[in-house]
Protein backbone atom coordinates (compact mmCIF):
# COMPACT_ATOMS: atom_id res chain seq x y z
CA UNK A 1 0.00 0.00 0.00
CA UNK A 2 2.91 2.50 0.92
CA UNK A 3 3.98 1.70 -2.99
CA UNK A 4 0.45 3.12 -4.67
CA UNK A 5 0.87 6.08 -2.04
CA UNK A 6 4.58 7.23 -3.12
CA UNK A 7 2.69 6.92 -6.77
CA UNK A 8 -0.39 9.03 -5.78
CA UNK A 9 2.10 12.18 -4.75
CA UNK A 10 4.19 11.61 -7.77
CA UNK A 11 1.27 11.96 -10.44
CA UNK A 12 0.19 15.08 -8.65
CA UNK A 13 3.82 16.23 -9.05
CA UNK A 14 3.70 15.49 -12.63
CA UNK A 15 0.46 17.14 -13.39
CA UNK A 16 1.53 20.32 -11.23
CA UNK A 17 4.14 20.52 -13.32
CA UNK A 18 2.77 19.83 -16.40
CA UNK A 19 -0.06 22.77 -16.03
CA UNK A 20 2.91 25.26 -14.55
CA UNK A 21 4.77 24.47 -17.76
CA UNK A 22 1.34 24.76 -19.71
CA UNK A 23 0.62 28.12 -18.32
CA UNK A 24 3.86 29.41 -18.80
CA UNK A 25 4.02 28.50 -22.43
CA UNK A 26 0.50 30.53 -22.78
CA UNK A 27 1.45 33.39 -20.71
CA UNK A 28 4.73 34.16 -22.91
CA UNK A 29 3.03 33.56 -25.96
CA UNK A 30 0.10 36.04 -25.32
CA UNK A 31 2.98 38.71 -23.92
CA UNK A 32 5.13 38.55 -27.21
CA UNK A 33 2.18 38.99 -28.79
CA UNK A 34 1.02 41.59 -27.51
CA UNK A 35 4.14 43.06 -27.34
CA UNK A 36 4.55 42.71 -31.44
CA UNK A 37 1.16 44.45 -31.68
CA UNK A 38 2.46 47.66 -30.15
CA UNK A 39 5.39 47.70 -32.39
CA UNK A 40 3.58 48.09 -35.51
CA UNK A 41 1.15 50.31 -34.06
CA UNK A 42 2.97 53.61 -32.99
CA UNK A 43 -0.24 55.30 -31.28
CA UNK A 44 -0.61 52.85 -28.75
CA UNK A 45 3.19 54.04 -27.39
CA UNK A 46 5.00 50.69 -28.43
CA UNK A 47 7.09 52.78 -31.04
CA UNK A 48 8.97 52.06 -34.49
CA UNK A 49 11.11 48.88 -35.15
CA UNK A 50 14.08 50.36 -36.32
CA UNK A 51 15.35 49.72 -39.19
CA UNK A 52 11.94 49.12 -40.60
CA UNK A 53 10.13 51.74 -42.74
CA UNK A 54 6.62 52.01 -42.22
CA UNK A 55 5.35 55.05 -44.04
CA UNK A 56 6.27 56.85 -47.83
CA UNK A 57 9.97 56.57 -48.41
CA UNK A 58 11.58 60.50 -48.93
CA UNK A 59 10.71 61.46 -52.12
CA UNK A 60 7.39 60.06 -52.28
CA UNK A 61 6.73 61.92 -48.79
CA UNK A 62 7.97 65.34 -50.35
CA UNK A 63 5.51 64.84 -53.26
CA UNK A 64 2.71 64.22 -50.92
CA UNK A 65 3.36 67.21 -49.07
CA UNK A 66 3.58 69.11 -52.31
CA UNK A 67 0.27 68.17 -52.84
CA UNK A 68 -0.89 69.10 -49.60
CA UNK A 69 0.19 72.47 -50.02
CA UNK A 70 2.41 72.17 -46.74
CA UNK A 71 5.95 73.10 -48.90
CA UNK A 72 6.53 75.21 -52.24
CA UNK A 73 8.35 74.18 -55.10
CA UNK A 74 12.01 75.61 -53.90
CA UNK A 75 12.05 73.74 -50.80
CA UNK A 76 10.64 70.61 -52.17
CA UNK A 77 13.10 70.95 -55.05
CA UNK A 78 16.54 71.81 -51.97
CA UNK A 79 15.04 68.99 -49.83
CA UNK A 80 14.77 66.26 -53.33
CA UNK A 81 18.39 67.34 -53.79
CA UNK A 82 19.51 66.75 -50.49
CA UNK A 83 18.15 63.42 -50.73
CA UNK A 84 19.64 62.08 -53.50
CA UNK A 85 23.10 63.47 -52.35
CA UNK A 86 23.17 61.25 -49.37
């Protein structure tokens, strides 16, 4: 009988450690991905990834904000031209 006891504790061992280890797995998981989400959305204070471009490239941004009206011709022409010199 002492046998089927020292077996009792050991499968509730196992199992406790088998639902820690189960939990942890899920808890990680749902943090990295939460954690991703925040990085490709800037408003919710996560930020950029660097390296990563997200939005118009340079001249493409100066031609849009041609458009818009928000620069004239001579500074979208100075800032194209720094551009391409770097």
């Amino acid at each position: 009988m002492s046998d089927l006891a020292g077996a009792d504790v050991w499968t509730y061992v196992l199992w406790t450690l088998v639902l820690v280890g189960a939990a942890t797995v899920t808890y990680v998981g749902l943090r990295s991905s939460s954690r991703a989400g925040r990085r490709l959305r800037p408003d919710t204070g996560g930020g950029r990834l660097p390296g990563r471009r997200t939005g118009p490239a340079g001249p493409e941004l100066l031609e849009q904000r041609l458009a818009r009206g928000e620069i004239d011709i001579d500074e979208f022409t100075s800032r194209l031209r720094a551009l391409e010199d770097r």
